[in-house]
C-alpha atoms as a PDB file:
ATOM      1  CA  UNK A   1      38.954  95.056 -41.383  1.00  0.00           C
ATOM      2  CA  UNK A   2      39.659  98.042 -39.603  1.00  0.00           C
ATOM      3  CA  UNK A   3      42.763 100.043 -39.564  1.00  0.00           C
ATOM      4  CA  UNK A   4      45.992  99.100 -37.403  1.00  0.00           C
ATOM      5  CA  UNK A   5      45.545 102.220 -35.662  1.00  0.00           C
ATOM      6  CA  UNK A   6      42.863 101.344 -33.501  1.00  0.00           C
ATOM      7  CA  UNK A   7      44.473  98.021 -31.908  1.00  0.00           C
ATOM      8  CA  UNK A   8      47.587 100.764 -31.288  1.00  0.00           C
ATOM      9  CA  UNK A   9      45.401 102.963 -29.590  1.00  0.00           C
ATOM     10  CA  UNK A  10      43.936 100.279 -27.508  1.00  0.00           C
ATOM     11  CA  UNK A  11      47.567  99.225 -26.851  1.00  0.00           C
ATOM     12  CA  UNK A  12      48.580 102.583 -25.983  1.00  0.00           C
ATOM     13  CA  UNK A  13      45.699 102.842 -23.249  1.00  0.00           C
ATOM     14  CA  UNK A  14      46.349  99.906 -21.433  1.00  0.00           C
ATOM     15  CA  UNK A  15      49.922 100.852 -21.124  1.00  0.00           C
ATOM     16  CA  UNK A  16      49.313 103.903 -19.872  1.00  0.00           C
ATOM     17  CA  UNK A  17      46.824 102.830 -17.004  1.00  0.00           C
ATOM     18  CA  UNK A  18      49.279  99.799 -15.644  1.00  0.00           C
ATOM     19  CA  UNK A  19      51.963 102.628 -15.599  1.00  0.00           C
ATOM     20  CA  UNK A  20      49.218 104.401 -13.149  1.00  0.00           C
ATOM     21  CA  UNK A  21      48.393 101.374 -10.793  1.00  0.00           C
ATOM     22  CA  UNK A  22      51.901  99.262 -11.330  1.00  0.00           C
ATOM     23  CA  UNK A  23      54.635  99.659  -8.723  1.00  0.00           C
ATOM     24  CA  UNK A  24      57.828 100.056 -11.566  1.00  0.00           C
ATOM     25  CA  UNK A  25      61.269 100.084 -10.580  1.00  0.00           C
ATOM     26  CA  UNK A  26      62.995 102.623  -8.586  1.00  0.00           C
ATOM     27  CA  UNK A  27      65.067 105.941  -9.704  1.00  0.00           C
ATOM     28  CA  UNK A  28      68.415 103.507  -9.711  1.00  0.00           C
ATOM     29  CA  UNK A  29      67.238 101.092 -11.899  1.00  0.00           C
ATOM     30  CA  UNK A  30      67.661  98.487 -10.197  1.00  0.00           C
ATOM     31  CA  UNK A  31      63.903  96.207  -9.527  1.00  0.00           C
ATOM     32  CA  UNK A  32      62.448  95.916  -6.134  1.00  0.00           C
ATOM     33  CA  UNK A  33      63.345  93.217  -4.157  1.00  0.00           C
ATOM     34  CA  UNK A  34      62.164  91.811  -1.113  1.00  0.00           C
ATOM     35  CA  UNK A  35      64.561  90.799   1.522  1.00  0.00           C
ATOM     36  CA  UNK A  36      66.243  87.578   1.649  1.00  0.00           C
ATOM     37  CA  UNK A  37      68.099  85.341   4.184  1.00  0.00           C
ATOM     38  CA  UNK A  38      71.907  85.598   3.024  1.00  0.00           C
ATOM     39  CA  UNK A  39      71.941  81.547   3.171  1.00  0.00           C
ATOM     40  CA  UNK A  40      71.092  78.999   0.456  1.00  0.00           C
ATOM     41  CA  UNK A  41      70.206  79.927  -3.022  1.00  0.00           C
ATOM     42  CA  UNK A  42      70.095  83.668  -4.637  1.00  0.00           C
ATOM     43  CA  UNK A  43      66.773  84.371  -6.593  1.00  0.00           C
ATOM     44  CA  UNK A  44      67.349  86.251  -9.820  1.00  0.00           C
ATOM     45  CA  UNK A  45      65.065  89.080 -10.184  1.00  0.00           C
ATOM     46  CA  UNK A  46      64.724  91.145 -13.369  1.00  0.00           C
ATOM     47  CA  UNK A  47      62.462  93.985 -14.414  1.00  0.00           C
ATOM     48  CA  UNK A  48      60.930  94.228 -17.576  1.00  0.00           C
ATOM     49  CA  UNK A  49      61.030  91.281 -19.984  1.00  0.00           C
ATOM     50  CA  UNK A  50      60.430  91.258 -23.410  1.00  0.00           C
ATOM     51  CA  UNK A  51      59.779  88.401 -25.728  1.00  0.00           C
ATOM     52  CA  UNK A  52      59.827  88.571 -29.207  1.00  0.00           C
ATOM     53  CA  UNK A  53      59.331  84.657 -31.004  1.00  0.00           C
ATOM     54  CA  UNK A  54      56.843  82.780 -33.476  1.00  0.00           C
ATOM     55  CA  UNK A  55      54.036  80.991 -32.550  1.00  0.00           C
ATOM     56  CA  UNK A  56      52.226  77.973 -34.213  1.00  0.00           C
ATOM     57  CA  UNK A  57      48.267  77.630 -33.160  1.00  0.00           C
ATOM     58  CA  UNK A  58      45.489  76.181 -34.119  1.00  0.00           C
ATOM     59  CA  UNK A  59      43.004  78.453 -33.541  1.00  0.00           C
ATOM     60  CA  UNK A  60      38.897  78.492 -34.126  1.00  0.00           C
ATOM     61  CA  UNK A  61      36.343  81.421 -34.208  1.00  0.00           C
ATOM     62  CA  UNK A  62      32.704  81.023 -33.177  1.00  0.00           C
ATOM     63  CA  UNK A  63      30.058  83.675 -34.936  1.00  0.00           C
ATOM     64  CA  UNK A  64      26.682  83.837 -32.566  1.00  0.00           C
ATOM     65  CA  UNK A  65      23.852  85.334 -33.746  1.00  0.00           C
ATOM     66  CA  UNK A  66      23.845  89.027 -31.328  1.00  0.00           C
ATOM     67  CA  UNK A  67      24.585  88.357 -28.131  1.00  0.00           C
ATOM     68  CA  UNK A  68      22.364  84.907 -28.096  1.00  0.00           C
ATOM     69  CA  UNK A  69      23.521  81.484 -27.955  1.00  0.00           C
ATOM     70  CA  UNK A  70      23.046  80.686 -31.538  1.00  0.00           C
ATOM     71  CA  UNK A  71      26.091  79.391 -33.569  1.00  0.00           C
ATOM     72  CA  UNK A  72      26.168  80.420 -37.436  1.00  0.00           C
ATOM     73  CA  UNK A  73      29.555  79.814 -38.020  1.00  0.00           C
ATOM     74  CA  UNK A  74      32.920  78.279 -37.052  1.00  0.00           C
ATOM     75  CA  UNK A  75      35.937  79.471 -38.788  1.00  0.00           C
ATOM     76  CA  UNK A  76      39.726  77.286 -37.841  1.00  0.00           C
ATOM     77  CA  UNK A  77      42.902  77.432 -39.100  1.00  0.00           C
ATOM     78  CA  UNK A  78      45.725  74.606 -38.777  1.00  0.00           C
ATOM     79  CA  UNK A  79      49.043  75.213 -36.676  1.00  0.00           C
ATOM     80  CA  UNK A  80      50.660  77.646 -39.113  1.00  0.00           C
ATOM     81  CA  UNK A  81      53.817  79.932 -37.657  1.00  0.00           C
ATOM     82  CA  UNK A  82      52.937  83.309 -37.244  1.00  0.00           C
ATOM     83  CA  UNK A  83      54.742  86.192 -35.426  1.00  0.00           C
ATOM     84  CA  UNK A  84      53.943  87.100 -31.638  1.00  0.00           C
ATOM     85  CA  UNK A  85      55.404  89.345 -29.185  1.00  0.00           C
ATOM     86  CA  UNK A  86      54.685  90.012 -25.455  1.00  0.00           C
ATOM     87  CA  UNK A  87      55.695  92.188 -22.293  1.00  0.00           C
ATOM     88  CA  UNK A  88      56.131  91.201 -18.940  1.00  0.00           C
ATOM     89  CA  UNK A  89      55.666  93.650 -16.101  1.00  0.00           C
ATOM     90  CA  UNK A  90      59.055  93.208 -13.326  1.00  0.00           C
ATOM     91  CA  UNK A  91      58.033  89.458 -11.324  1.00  0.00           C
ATOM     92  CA  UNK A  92      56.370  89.924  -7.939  1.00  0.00           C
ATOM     93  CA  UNK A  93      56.739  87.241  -5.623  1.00  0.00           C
ATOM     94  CA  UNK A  94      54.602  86.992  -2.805  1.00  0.00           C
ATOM     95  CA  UNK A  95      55.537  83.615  -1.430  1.00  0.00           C
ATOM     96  CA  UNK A  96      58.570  81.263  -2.007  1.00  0.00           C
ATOM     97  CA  UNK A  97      59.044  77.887  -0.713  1.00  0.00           C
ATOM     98  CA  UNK A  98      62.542  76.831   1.112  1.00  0.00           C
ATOM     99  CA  UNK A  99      63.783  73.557   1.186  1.00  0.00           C
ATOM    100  CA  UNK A 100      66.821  72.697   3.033  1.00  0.00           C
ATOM    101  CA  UNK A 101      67.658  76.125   3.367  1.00  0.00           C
ATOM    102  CA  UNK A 102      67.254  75.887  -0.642  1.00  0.00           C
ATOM    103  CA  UNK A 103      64.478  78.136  -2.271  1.00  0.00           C
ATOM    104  CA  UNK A 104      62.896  75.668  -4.927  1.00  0.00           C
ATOM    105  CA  UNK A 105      59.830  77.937  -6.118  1.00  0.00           C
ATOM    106  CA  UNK A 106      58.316  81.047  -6.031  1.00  0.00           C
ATOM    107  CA  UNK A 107      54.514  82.322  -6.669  1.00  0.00           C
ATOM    108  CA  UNK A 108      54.112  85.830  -7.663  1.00  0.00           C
ATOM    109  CA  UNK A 109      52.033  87.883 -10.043  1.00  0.00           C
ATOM    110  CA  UNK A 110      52.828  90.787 -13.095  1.00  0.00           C
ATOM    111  CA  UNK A 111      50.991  92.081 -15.891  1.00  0.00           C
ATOM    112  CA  UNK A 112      51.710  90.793 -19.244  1.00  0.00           C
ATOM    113  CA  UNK A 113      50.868  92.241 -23.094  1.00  0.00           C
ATOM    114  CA  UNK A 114      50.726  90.623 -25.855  1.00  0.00           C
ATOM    115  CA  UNK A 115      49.877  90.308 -29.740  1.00  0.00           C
ATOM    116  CA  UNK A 116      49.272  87.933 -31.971  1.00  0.00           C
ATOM    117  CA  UNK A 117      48.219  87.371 -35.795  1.00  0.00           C
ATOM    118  CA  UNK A 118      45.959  85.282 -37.215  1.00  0.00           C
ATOM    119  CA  UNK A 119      44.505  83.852 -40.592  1.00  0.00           C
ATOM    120  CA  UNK A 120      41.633  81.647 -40.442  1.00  0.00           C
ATOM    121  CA  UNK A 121      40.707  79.476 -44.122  1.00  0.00           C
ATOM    122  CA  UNK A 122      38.626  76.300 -43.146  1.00  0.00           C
ATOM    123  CA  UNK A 123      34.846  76.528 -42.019  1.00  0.00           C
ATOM    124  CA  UNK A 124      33.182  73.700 -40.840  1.00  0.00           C
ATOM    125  CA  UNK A 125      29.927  72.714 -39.659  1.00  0.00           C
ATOM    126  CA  UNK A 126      28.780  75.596 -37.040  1.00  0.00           C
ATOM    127  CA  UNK A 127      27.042  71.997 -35.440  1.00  0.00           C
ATOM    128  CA  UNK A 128      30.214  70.535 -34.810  1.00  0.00           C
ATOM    129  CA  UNK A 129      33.034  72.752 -36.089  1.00  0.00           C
ATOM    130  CA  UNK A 130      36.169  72.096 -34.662  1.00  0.00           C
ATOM    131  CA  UNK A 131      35.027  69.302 -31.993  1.00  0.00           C
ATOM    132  CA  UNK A 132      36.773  65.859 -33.054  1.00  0.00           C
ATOM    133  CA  UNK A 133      37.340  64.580 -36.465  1.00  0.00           C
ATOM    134  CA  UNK A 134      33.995  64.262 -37.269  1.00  0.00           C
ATOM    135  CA  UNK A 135      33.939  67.954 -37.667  1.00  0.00           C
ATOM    136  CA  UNK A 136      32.858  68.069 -41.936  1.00  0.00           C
ATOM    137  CA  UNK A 137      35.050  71.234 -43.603  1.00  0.00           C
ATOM    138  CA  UNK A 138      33.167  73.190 -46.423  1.00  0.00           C
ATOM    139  CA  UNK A 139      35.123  74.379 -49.375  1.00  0.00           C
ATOM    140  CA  UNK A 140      33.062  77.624 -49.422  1.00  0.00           C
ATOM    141  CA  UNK A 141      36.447  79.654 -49.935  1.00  0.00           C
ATOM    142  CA  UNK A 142      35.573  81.718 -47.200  1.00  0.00           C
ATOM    143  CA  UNK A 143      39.088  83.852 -44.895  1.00  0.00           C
ATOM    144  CA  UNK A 144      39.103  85.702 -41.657  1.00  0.00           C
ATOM    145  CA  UNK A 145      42.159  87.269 -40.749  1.00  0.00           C
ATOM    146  CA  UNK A 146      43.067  89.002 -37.240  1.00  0.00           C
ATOM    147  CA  UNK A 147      45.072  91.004 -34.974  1.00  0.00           C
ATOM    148  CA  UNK A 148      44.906  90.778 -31.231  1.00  0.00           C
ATOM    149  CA  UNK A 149      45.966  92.727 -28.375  1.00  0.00           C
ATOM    150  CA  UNK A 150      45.772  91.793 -24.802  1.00  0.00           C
ATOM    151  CA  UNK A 151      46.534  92.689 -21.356  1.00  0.00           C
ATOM    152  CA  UNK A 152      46.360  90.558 -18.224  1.00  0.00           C
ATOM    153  CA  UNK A 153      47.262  90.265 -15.155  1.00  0.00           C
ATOM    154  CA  UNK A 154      48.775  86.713 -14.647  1.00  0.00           C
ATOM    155  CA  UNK A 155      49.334  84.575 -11.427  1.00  0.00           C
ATOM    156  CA  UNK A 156      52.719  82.473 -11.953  1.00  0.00           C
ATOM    157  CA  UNK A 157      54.749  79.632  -9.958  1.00  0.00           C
ATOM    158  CA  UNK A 158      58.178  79.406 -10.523  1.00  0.00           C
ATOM    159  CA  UNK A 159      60.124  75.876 -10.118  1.00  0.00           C
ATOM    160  CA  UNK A 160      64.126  77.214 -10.291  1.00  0.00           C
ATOM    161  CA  UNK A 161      67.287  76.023 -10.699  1.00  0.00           C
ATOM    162  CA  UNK A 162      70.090  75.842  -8.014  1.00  0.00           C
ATOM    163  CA  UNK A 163      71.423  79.246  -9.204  1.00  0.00           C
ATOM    164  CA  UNK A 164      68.145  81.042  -8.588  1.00  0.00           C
ATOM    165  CA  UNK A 165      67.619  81.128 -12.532  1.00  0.00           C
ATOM    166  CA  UNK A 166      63.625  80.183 -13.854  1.00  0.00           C
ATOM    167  CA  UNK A 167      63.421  76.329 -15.100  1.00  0.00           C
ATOM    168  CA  UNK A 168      59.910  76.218 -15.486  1.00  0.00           C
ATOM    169  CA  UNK A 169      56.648  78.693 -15.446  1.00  0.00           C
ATOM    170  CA  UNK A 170      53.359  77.753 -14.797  1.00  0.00           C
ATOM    171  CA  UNK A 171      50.872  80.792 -15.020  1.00  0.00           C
ATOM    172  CA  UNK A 172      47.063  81.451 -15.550  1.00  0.00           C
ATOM    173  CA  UNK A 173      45.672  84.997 -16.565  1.00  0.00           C
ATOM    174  CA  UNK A 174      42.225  87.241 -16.596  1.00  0.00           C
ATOM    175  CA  UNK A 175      42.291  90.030 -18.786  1.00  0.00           C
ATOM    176  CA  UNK A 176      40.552  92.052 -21.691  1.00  0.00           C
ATOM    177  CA  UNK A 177      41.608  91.772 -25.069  1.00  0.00           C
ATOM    178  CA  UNK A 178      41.353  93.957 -28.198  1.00  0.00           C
ATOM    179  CA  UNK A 179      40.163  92.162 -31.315  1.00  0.00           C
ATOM    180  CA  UNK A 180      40.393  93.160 -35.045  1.00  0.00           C
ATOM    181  CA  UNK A 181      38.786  90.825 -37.486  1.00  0.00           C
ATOM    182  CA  UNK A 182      37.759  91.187 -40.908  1.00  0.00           C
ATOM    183  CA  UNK A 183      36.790  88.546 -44.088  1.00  0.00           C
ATOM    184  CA  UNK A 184      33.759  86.782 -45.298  1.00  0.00           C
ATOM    185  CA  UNK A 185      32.084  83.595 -44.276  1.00  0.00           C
ATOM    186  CA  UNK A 186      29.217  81.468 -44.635  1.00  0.00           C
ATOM    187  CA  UNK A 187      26.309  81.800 -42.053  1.00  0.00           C
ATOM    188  CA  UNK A 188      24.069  79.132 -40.978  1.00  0.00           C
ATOM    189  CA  UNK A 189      24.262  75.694 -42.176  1.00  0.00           C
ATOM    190  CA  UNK A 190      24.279  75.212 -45.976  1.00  0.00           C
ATOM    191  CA  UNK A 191      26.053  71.850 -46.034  1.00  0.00           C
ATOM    192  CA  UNK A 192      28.711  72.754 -48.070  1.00  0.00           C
ATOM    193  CA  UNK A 193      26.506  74.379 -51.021  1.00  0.00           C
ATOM    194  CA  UNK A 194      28.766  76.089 -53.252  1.00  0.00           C
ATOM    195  CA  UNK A 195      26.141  78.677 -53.872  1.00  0.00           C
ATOM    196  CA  UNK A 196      25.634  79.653 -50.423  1.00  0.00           C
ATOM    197  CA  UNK A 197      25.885  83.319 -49.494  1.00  0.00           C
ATOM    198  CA  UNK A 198      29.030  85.077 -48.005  1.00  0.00           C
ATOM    199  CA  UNK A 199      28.817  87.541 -45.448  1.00  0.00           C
ATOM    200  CA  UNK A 200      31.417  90.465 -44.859  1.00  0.00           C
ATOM    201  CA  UNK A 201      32.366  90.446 -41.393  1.00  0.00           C
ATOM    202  CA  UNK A 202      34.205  93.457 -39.870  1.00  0.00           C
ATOM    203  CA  UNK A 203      34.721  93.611 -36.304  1.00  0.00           C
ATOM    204  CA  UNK A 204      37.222  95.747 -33.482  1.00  0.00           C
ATOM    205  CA  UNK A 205      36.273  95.883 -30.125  1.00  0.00           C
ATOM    206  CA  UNK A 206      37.080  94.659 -26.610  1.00  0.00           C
ATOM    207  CA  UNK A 207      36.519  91.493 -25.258  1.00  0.00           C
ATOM    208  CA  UNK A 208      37.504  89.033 -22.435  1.00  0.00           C
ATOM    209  CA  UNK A 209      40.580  86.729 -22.423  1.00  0.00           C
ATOM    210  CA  UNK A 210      41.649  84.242 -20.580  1.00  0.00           C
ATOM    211  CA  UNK A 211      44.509  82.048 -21.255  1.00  0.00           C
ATOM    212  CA  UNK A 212      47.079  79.571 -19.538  1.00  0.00           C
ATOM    213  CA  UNK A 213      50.478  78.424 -20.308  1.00  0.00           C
ATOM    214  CA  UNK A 214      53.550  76.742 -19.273  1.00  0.00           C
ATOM    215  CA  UNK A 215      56.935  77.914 -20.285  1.00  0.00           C
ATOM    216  CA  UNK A 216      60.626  76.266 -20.455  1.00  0.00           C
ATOM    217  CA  UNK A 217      63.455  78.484 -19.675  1.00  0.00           C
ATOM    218  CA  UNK A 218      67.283  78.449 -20.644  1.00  0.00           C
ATOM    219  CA  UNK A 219      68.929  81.246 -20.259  1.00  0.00           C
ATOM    220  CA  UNK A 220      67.161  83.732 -23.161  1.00  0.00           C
ATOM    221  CA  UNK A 221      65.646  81.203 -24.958  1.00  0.00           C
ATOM    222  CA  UNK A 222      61.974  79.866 -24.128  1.00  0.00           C
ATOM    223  CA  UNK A 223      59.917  77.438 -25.142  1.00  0.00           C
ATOM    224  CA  UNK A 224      55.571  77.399 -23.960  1.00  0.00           C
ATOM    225  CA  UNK A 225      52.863  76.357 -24.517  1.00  0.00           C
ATOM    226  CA  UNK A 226      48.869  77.859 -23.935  1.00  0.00           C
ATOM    227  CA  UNK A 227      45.645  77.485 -23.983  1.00  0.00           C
ATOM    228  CA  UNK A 228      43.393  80.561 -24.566  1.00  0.00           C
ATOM    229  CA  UNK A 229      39.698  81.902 -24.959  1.00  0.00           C
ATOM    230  CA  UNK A 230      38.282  85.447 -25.549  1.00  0.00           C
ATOM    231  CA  UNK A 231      34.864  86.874 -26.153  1.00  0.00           C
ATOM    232  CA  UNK A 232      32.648  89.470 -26.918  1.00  0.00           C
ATOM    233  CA  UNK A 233      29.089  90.316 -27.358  1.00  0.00           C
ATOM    234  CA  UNK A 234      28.073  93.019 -29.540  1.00  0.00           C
ATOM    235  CA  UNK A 235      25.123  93.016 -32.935  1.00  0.00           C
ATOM    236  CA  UNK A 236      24.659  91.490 -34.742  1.00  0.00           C
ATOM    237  CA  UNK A 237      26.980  89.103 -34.323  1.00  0.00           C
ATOM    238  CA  UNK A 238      28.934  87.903 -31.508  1.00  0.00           C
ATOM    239  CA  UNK A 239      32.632  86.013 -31.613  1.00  0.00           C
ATOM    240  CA  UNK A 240      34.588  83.898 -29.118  1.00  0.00           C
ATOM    241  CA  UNK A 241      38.374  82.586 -30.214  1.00  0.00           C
ATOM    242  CA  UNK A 242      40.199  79.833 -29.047  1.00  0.00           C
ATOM    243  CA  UNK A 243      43.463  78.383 -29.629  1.00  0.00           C
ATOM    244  CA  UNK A 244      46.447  75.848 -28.476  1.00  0.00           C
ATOM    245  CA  UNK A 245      49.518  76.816 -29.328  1.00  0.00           C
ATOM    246  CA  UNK A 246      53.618  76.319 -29.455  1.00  0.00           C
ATOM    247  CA  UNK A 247      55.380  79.400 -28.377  1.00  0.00           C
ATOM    248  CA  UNK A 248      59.425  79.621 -28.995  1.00  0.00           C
ATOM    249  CA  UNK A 249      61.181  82.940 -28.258  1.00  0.00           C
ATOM    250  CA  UNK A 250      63.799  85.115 -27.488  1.00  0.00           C
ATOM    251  CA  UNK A 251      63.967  87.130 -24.094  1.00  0.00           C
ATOM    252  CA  UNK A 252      64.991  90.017 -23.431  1.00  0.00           C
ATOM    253  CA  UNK A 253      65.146  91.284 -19.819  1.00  0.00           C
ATOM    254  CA  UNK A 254      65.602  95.176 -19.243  1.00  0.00           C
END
């Protein structure tokens, strides 16, 4: 695998160009806010939020032959806690429903970054790997392990409380992604022969990510859940990621 550095790098970058195209908050400190009607319920606006939590996902990896459509591989892993962390750009709404002179939800738009860890230890049949229990696992001994970096910017409704505070988000994001992978595996199908040949993978590169999730709010505690999918071409081999996951942390709004 390659080193750390890179992903940093990559990190590093994308901060630095939402920095150049973001609106951030002004000289007092204070986020922007559009106006409001002094009746019914205040919104709660914050800047930057930070959350910093463990996630449990099962995740799968797909190995295609170059850029082509062939499947060699699939590597998955069960829902095992790892550590994640993420960054949320200050909440932009650009439309908010009132009800009864009540505001109920909001639909806005940030940027978010995240990073998450993975180890992969179960390949299965690159026919039907990780589709339904049918899905035969090969005790090859084969391990892929991971790091990955995104950035995306993310569409979001709101539902809120009374008070203005967040109940519920539901958001959907389009981004790129930074992936560093490294292990062996078994290409093609060998049925589970224990003499089959391993392959050294080493990959780091960008690729697209999409992802959606749904996350519970009270007060700095939050509890989501997502669905996401990157991929890249490149030679010889090609990858694409998925995962569900559980997401439970702490937030921290600056």
């Amino acid at each position: 695998m390659s080193k750390i550095s890179g992903s940093l790098l990559a990190l590093a970058l994308s901060l630095m160009l939402s920095i150049a195209i973001i609106p951030v908050r002004p000289a007092s400190g204070q986020p922007v806010q559009p106006a409001e009607e002094e009746s019914g319920n205040s919104i709660q606006y914050h800047g930057y939020e930070v959350v910093i939590g463990v996630t449990s996902r099962a995740q799968a990896l797909l190995v295609f032959e170059g850029g082509g459509d062939k499947k060699l591989a699939v590597m998955t892993g069960d829902f095992i806690p790892s550590p994640q962390i993420f960054i949320n750009t200050p909440f932009r709404p650009f439309k908010i429903e009132d009800v009864g002179g009540e505001k109920t939800t909001r639909t806005g738009y940030y940027w978010k970054y995240s990073y998450n860890k993975f180890s992969l230890d179960r390949q299965e049949d690159p026919d039907t790997g990780g589709i339904g229990p049918s899905s035969s696992v090969y005790n090859y001994g084969t391990k892929v392990e991971g790091d990955f970096f995104s950035v995306a910017p993310v569409i979001a409704t709101e539902m809120l409380r009374p008070d203005g505070t967040v109940k519920f988000r539901a958001e959907v994001g389009l981004g790129l992604g930074y992936l560093d992978l490294g292990g062996d595996i078994v290409l093609g199908d060998w049925q589970g022969d224990p003499l089959a040949p391993r392959t050294q993978i080493d990959y780091s590169g960008l690729s697209f990510f999409l992802f959606t999730m749904g996350r519970h709010h009270w007060g700095s505690f939050m509890f989501g859940y997502q669905l996401g999918i990157s991929a890249t071409s490149s030679k010889p081999y090609s990858y694409s990621q998925s995962y569900v996951s559980l997401d439970i942390g702490y937030r921290v709004v600056l």
